[in-house]
PDB file of N, CA and C in Angstrom:
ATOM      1  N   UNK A   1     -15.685   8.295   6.201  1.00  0.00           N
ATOM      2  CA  UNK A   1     -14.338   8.732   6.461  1.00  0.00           C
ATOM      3  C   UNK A   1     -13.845   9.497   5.228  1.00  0.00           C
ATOM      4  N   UNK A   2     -13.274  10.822   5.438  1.00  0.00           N
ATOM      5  CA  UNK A   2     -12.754  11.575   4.362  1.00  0.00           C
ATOM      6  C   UNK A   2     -11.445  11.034   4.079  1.00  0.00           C
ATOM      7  N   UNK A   3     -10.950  11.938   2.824  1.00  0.00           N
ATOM      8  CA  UNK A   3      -9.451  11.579   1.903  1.00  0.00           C
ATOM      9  C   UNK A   3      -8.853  11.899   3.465  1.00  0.00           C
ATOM     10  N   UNK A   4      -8.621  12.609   4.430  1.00  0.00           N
ATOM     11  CA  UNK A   4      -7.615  13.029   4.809  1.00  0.00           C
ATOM     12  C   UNK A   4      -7.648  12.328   5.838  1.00  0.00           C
ATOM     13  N   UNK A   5      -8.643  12.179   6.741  1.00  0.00           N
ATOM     14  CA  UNK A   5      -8.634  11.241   7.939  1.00  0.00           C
ATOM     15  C   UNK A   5      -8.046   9.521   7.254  1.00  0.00           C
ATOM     16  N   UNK A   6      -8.047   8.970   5.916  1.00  0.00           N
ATOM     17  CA  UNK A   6      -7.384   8.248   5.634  1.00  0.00           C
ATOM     18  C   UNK A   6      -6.366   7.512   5.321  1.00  0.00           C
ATOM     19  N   UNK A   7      -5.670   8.947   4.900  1.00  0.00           N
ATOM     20  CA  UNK A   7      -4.384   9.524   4.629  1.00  0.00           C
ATOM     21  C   UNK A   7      -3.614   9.160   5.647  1.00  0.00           C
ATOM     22  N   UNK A   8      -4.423  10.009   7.188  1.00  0.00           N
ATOM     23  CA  UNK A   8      -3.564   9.908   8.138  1.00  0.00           C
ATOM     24  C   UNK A   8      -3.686   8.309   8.915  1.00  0.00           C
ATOM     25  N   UNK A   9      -4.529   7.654   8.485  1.00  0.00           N
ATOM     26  CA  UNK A   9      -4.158   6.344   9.558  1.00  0.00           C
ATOM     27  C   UNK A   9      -3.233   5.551   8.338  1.00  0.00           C
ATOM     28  N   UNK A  10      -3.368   5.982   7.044  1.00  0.00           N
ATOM     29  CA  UNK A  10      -2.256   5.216   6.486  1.00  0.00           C
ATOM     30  C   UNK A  10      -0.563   5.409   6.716  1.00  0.00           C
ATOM     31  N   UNK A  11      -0.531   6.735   6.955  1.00  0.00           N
ATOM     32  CA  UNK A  11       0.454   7.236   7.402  1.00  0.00           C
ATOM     33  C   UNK A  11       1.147   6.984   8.360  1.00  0.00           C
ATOM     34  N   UNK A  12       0.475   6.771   9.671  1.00  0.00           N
ATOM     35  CA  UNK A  12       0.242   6.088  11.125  1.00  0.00           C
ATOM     36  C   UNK A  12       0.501   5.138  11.111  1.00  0.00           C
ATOM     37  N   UNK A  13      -0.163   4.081  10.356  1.00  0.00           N
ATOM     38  CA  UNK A  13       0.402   2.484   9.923  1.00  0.00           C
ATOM     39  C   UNK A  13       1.967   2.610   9.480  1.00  0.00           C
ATOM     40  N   UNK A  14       2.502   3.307   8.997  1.00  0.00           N
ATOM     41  CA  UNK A  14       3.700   2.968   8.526  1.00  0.00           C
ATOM     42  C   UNK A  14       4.910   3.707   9.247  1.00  0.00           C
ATOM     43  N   UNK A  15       4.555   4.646  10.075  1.00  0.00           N
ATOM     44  CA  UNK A  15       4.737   5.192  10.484  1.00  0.00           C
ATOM     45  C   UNK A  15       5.124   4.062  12.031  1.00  0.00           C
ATOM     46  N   UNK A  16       4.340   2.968  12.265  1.00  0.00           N
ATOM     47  CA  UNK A  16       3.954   2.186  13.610  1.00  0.00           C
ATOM     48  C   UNK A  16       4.988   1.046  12.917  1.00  0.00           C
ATOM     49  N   UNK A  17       4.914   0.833  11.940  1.00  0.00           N
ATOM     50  CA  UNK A  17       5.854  -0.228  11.138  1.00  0.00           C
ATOM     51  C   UNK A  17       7.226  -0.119  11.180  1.00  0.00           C
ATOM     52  N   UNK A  18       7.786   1.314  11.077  1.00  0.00           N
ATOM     53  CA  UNK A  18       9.131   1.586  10.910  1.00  0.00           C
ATOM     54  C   UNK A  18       9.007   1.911  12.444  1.00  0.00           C
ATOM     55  N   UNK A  19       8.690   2.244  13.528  1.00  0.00           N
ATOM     56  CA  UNK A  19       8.885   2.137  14.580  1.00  0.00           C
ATOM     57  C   UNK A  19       9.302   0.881  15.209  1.00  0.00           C
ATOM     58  N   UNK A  20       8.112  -0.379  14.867  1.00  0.00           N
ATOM     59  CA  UNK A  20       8.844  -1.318  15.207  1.00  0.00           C
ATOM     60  C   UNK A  20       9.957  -2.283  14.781  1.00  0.00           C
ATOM     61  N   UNK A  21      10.090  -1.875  13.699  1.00  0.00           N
ATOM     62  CA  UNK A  21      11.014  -2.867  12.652  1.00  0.00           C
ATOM     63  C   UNK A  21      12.467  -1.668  12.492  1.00  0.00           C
ATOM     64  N   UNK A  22      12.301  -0.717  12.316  1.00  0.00           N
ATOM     65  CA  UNK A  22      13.365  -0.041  12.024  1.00  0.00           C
ATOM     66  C   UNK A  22      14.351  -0.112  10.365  1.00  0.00           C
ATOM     67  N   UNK A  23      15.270   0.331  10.515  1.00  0.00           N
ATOM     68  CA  UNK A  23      15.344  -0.097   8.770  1.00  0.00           C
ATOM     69  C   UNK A  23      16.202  -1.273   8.402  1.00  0.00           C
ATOM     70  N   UNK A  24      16.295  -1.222   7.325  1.00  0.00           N
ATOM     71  CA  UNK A  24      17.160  -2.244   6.667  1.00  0.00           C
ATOM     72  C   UNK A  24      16.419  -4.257   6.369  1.00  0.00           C
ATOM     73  N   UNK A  25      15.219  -3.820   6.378  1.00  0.00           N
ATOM     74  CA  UNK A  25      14.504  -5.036   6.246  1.00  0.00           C
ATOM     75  C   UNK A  25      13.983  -5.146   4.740  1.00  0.00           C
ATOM     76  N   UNK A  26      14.292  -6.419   4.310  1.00  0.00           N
ATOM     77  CA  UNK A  26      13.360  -6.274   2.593  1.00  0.00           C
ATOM     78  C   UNK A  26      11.626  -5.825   2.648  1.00  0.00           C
ATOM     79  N   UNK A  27      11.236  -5.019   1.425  1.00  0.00           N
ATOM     80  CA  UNK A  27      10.668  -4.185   0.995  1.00  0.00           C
ATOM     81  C   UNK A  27       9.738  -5.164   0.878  1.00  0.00           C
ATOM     82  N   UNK A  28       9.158  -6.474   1.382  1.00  0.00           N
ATOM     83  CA  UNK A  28       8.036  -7.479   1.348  1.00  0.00           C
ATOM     84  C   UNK A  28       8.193  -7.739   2.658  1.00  0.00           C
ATOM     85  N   UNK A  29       8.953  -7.203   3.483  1.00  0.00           N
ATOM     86  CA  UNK A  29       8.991  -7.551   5.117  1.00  0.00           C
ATOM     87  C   UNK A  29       7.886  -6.274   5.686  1.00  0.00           C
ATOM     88  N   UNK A  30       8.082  -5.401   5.369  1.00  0.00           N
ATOM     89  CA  UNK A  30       7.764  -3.899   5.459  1.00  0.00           C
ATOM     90  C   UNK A  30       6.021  -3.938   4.866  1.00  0.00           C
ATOM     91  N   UNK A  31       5.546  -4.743   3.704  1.00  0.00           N
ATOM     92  CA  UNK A  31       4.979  -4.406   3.228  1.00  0.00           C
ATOM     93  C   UNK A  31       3.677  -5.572   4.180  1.00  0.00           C
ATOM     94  N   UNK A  32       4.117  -6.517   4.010  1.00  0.00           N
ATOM     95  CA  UNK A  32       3.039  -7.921   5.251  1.00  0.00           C
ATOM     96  C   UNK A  32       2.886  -7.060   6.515  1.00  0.00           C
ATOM     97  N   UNK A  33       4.030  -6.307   7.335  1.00  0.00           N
ATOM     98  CA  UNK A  33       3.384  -5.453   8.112  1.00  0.00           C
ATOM     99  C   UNK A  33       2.642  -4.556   8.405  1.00  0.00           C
ATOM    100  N   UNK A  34       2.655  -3.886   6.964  1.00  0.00           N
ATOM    101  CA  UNK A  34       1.603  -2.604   7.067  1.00  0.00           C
ATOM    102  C   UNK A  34       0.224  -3.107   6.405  1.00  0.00           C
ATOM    103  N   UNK A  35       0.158  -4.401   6.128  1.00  0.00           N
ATOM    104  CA  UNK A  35      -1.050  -4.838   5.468  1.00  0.00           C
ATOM    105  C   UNK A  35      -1.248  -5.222   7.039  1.00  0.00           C
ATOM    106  N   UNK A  36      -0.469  -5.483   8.055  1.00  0.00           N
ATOM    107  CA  UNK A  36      -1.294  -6.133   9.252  1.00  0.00           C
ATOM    108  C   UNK A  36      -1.880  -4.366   9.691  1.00  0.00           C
ATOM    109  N   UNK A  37      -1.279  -3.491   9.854  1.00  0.00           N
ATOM    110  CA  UNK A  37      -1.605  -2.590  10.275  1.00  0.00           C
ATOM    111  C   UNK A  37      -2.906  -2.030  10.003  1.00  0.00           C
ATOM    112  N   UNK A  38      -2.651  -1.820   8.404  1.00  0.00           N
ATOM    113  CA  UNK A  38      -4.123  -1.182   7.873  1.00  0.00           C
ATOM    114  C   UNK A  38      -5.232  -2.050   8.387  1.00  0.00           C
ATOM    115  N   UNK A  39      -5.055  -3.310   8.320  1.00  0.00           N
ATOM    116  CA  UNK A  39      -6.388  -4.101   8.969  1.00  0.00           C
ATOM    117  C   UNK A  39      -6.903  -3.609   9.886  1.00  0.00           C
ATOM    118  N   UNK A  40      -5.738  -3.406  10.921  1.00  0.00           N
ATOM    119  CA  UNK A  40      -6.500  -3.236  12.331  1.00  0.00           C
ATOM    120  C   UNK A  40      -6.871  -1.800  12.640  1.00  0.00           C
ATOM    121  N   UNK A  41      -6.486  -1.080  11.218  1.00  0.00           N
ATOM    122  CA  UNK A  41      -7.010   0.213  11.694  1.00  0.00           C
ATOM    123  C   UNK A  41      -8.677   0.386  10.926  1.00  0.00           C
ATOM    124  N   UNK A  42      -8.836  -0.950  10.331  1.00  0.00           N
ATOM    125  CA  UNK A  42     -10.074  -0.990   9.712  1.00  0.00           C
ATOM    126  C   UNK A  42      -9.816  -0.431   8.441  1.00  0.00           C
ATOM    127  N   UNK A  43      -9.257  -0.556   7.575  1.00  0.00           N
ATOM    128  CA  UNK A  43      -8.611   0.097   6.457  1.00  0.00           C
ATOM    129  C   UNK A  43      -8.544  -1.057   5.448  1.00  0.00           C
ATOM    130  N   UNK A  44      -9.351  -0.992   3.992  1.00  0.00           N
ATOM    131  CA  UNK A  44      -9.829  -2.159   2.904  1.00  0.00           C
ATOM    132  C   UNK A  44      -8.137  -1.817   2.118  1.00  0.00           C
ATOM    133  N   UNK A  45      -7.631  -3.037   1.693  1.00  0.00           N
ATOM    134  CA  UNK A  45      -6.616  -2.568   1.015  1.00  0.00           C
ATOM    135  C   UNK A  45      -6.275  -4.123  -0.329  1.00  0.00           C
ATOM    136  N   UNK A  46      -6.035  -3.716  -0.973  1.00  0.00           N
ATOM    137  CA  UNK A  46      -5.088  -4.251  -1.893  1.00  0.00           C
ATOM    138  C   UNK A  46      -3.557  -4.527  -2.113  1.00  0.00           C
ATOM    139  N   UNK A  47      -3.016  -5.814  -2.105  1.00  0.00           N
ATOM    140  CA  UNK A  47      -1.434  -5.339  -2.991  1.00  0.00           C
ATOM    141  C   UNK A  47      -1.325  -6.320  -4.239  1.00  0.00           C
ATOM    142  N   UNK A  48      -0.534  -5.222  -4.548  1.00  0.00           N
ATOM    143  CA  UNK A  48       0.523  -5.952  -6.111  1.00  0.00           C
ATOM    144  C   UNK A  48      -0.488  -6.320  -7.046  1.00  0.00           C
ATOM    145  N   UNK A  49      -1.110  -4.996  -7.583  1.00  0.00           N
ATOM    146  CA  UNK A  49      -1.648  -4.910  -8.439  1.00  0.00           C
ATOM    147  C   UNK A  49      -1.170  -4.167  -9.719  1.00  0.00           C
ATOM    148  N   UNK A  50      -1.870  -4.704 -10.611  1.00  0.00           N
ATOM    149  CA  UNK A  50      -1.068  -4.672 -11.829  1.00  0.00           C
ATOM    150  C   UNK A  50      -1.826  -3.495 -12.545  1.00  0.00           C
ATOM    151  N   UNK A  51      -0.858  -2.389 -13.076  1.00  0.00           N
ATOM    152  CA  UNK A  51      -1.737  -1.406 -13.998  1.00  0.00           C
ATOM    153  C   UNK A  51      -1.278  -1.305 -15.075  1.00  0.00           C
ATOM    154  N   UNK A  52      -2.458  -1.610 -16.096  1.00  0.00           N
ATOM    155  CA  UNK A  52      -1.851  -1.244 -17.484  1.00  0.00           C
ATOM    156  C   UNK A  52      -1.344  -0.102 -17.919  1.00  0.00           C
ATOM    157  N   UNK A  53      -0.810  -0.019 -18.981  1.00  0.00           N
ATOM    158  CA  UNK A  53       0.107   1.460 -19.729  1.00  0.00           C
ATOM    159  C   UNK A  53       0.140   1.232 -21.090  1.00  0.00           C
ATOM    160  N   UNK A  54      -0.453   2.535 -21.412  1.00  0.00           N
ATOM    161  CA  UNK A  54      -0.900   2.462 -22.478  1.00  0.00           C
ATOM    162  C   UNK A  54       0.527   3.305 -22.950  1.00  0.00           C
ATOM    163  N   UNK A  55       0.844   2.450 -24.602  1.00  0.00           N
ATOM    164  CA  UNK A  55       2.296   2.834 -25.289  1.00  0.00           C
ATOM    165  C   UNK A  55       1.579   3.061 -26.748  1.00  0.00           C
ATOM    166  N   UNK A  56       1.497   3.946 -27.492  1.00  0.00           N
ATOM    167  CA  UNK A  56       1.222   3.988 -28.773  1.00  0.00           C
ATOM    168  C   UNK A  56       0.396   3.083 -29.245  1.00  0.00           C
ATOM    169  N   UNK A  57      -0.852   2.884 -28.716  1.00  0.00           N
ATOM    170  CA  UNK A  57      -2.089   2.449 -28.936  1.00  0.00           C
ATOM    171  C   UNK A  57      -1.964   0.612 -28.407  1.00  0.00           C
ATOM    172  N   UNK A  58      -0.684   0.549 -27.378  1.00  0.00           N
ATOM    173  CA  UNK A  58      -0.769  -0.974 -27.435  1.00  0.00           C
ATOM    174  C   UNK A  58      -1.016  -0.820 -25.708  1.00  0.00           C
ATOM    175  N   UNK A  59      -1.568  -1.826 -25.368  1.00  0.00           N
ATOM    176  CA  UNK A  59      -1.846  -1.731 -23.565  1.00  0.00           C
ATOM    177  C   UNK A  59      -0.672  -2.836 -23.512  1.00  0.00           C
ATOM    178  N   UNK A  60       0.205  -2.638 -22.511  1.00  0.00           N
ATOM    179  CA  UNK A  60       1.477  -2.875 -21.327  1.00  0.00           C
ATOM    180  C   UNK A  60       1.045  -3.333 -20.354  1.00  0.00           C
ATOM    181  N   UNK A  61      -0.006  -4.229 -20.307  1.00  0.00           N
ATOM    182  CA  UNK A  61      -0.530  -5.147 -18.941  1.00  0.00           C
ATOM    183  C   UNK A  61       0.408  -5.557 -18.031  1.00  0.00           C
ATOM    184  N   UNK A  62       1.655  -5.515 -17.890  1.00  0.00           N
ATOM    185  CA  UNK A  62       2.628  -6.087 -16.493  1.00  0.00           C
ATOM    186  C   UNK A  62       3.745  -5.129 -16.568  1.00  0.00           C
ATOM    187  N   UNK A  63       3.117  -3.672 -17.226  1.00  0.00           N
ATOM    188  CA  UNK A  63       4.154  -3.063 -17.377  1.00  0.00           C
ATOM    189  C   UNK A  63       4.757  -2.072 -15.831  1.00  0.00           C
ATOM    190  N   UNK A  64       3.407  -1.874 -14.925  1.00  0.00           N
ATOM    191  CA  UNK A  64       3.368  -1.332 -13.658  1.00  0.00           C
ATOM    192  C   UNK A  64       2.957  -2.196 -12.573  1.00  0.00           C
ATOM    193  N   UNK A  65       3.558  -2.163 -11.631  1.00  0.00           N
ATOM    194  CA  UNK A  65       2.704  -2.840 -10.508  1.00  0.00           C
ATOM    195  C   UNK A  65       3.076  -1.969  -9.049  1.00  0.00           C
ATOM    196  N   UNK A  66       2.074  -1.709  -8.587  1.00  0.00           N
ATOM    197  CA  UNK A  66       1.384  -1.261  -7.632  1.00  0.00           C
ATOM    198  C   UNK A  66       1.238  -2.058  -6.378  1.00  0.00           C
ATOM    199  N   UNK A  67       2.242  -1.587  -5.060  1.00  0.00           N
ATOM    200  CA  UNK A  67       2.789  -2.073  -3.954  1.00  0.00           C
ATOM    201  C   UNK A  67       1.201  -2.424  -2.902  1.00  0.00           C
ATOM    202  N   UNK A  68       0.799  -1.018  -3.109  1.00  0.00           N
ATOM    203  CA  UNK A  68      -0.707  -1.141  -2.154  1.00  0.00           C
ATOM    204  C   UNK A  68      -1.597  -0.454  -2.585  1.00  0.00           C
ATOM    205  N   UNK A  69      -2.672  -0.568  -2.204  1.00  0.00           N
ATOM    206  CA  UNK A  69      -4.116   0.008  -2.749  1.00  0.00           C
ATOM    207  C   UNK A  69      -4.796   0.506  -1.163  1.00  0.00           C
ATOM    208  N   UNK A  70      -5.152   1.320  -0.625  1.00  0.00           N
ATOM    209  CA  UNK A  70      -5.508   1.954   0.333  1.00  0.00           C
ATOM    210  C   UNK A  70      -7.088   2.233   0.560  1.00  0.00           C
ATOM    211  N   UNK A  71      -7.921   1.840   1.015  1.00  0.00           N
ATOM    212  CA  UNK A  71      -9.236   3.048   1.207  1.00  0.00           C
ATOM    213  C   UNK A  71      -9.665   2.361   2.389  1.00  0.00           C
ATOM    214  N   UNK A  72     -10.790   3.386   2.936  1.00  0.00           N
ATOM    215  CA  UNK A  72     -12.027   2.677   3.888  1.00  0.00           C
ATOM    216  C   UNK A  72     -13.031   1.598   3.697  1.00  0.00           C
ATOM    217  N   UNK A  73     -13.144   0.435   4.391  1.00  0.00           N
ATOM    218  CA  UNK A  73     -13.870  -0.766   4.012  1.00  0.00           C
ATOM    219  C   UNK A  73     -15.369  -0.399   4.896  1.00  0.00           C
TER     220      UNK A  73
END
């Protein structure tokens, strides 16, 4: 599966999410759904991962965190 055919079922997933939920729901309501989504579109994913940041030679280990992680499983 290419970048773009991936793109688009991630897109699709969230896209199927705010269809059924609509807005105004917390931003961890939104997010358990599109982790159900990507599953079933066969889609390997990650959340709430942590990226370091590098500041004047010191690494910032909890300085970013990262909602989802996306690819083909």
């Amino acid at each position: 599966m290419n970048q773009n055919e991936i793109t688009s079922k991630i897109i699709g997933a969230a896209i199927e999410v705010h269809k059924s939920l609509g807005p105004g729901l917390l931003e961890k309501t939104y997010e358990e759904c599109l982790c159900i989504e990507l599953e079933e579109s066969g889609l390997d994913y990650e959340k709430q991962l942590l990226l370091p940041i590098r500041y004047r030679d010191k690494e910032l280990r909890d300085a970013y965190r990262i909602d989802l992680k996306a690819g083909y499983c």
